[in-house]
Protein backbone atom coordinates (compact mmCIF):
# COMPACT_ATOMS: atom_id res chain seq x y z
CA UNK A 1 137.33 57.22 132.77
CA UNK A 2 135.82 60.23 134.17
CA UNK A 3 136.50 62.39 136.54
CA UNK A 4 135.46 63.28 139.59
CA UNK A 5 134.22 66.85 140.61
CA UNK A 6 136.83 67.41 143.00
CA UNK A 7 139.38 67.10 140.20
CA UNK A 8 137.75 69.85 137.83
CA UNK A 9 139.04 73.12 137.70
CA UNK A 10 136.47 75.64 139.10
CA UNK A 11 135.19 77.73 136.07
CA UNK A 12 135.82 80.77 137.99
CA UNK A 13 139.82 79.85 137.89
CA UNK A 14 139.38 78.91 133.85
CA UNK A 15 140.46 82.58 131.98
CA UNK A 16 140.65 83.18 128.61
CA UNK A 17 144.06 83.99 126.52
CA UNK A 18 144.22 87.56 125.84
CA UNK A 19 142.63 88.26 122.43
CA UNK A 20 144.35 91.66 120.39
CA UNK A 21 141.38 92.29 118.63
CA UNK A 22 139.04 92.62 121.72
CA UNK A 23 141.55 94.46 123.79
CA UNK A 24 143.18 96.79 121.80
CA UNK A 25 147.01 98.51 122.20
CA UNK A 26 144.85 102.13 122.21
CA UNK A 27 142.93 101.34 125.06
CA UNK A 28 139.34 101.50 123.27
CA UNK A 29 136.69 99.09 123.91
CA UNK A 30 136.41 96.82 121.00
CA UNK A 31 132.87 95.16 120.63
CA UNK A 32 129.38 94.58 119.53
CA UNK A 33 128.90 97.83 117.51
CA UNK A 34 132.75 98.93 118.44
CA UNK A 35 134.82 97.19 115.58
CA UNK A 36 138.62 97.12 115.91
CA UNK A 37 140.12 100.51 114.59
CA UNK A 38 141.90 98.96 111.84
CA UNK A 39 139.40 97.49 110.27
CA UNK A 40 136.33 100.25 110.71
CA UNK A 41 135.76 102.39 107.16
CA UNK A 42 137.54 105.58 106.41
CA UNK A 43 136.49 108.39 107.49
CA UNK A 44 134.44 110.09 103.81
CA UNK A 45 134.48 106.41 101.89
CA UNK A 46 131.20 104.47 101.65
CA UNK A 47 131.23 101.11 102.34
CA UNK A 48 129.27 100.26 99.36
CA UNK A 49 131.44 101.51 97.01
CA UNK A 50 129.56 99.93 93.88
CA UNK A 51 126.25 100.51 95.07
CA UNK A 52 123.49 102.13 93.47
CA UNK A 53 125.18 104.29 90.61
CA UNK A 54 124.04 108.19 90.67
CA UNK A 55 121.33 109.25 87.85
CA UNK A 56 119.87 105.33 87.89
CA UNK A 57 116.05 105.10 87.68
CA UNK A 58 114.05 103.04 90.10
CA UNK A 59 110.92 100.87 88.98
CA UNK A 60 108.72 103.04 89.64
CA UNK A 61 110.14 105.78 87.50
CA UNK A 62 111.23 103.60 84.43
CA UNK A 63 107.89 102.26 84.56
CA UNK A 64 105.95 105.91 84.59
CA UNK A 65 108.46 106.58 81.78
CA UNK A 66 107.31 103.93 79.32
CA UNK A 67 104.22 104.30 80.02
CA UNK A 68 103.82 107.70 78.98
CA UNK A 69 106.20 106.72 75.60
CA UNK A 70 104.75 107.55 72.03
CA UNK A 71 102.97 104.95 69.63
CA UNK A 72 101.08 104.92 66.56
CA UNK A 73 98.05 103.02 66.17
CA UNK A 74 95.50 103.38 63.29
CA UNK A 75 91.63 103.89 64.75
CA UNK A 76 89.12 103.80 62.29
CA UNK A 77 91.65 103.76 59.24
CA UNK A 78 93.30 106.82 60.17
CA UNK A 79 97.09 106.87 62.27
CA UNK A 80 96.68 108.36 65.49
CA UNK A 81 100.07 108.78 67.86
CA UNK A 82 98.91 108.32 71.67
CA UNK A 83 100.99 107.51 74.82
CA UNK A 84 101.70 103.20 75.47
CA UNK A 85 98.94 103.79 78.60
CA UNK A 86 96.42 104.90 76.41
CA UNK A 87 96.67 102.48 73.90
CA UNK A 88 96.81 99.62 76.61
CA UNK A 89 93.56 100.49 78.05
CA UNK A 90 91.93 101.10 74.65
CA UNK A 91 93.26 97.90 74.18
CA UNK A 92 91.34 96.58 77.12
CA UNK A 93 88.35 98.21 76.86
CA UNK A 94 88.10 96.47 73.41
CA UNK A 95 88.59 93.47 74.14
CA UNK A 96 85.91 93.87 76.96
CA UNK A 97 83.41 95.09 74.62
CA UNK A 98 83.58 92.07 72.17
CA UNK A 99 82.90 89.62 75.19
CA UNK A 100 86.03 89.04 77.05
CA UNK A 101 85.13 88.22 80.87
CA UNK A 102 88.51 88.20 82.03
CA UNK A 103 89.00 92.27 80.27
CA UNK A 104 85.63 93.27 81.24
CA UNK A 105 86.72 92.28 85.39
CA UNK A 106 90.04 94.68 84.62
CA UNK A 107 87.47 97.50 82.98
CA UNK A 108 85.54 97.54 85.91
CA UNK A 109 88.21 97.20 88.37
CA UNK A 110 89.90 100.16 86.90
CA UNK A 111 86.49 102.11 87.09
CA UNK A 112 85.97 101.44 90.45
CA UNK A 113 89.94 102.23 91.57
CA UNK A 114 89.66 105.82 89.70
CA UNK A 115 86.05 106.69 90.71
CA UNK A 116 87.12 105.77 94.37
CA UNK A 117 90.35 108.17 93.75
CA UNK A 118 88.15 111.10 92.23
CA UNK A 119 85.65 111.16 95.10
CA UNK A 120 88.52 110.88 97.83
CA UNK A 121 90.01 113.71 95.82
CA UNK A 122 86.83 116.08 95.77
CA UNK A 123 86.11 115.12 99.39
CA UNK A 124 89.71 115.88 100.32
CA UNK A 125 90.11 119.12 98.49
CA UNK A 126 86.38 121.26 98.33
CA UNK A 127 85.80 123.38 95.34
CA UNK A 128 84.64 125.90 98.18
CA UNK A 129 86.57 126.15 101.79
CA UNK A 130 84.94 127.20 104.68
CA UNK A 131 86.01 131.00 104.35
CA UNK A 132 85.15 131.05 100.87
CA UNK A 133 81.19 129.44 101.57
CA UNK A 134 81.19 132.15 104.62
CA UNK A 135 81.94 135.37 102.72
CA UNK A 136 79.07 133.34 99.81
CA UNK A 137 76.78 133.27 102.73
CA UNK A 138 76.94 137.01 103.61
CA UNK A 139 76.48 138.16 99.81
CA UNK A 140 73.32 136.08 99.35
CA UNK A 141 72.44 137.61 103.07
CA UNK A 142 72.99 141.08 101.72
CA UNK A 143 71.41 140.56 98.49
CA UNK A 144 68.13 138.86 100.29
CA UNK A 145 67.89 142.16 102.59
CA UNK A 146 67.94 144.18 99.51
CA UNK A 147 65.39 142.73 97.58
CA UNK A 148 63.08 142.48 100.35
CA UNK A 149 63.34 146.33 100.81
CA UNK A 150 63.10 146.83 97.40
CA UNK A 151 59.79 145.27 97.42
CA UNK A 152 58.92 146.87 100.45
CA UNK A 153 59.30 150.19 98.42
CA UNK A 154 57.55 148.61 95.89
CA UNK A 155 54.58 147.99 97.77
CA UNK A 156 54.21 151.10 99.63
CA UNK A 157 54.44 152.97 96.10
CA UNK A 158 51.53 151.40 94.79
CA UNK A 159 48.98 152.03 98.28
CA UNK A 160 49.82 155.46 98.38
């Protein structure tokens, strides 16, 4: 039992009830982005009230901070303190020299991480900026004119 088109209402007729929370007594838009009045967050309160707590350490940090923690380890019979980094890649570099293929791919990956991060470093930042290598160039200049007329004098001293 269907019905027929005729008997349809026309969807342009067809209105909605009105909502209160999309039309509100105060005359504001309420929408996407727009949230009813009542419900929005105070003006000065967070709305993650139990968030992160002030003076809590990221990863990064907690990890930077064990790492550079105190141990003792005895080297050759005698107790030496060093930081928990050291003594891990001690630890590795061991274990590479007695044989360990899985320690000696670490060692070299490690050498080839900091030699790539000490030549980016010295490329990045010369010992000698372009100023600097400038006022070098006009001191050698100066000194290369000087010795050439000192031998000049030289030379003329010993035809005369």
């Amino acid at each position: 039992m269907s019905r027929s088109r005729d008997e349809l209402e026309p969807e342009s007729e067809i209105r909605p009830e009105a909502n209160p929370e999309t039309e509100p007594e105060s005359g504001q838009a309420v929408g996407y982005g727009k949230p009813p009045l009542a419900t929005r967050f105070k003006q000065g309160c967070s709305g993650n009230p139990k968030g992160r707590p002030r003076g809590s350490l990221n990863v990064t940090t907690t990890f930077t901070k064990i790492l550079r923690e105190k141990v003792t380890i005895n080297e050759n019979g005698k107790r030496k303190v060093v930081t928990k980094f050291d003594a891990a890649i001690k630890q590795i570099v061991n274990k590479a020299a007695s044989g360990d293929i899985r320690a000696v791919r670490q060692v070299l990956e490690l050498a080839r991480d900091a030699e790539t991060k000490q030549n980016a470093s010295i490329a990045h930042n010369p010992a000698i900026d372009t100023v600097d290598q400038e006022v070098i160039d006009g001191i050698v200049k100066r000194l290369g004119e000087a010795k050439r007329k000192a031998e000049a004098n030289d030379v003329g001293d010993q035809c005369g």
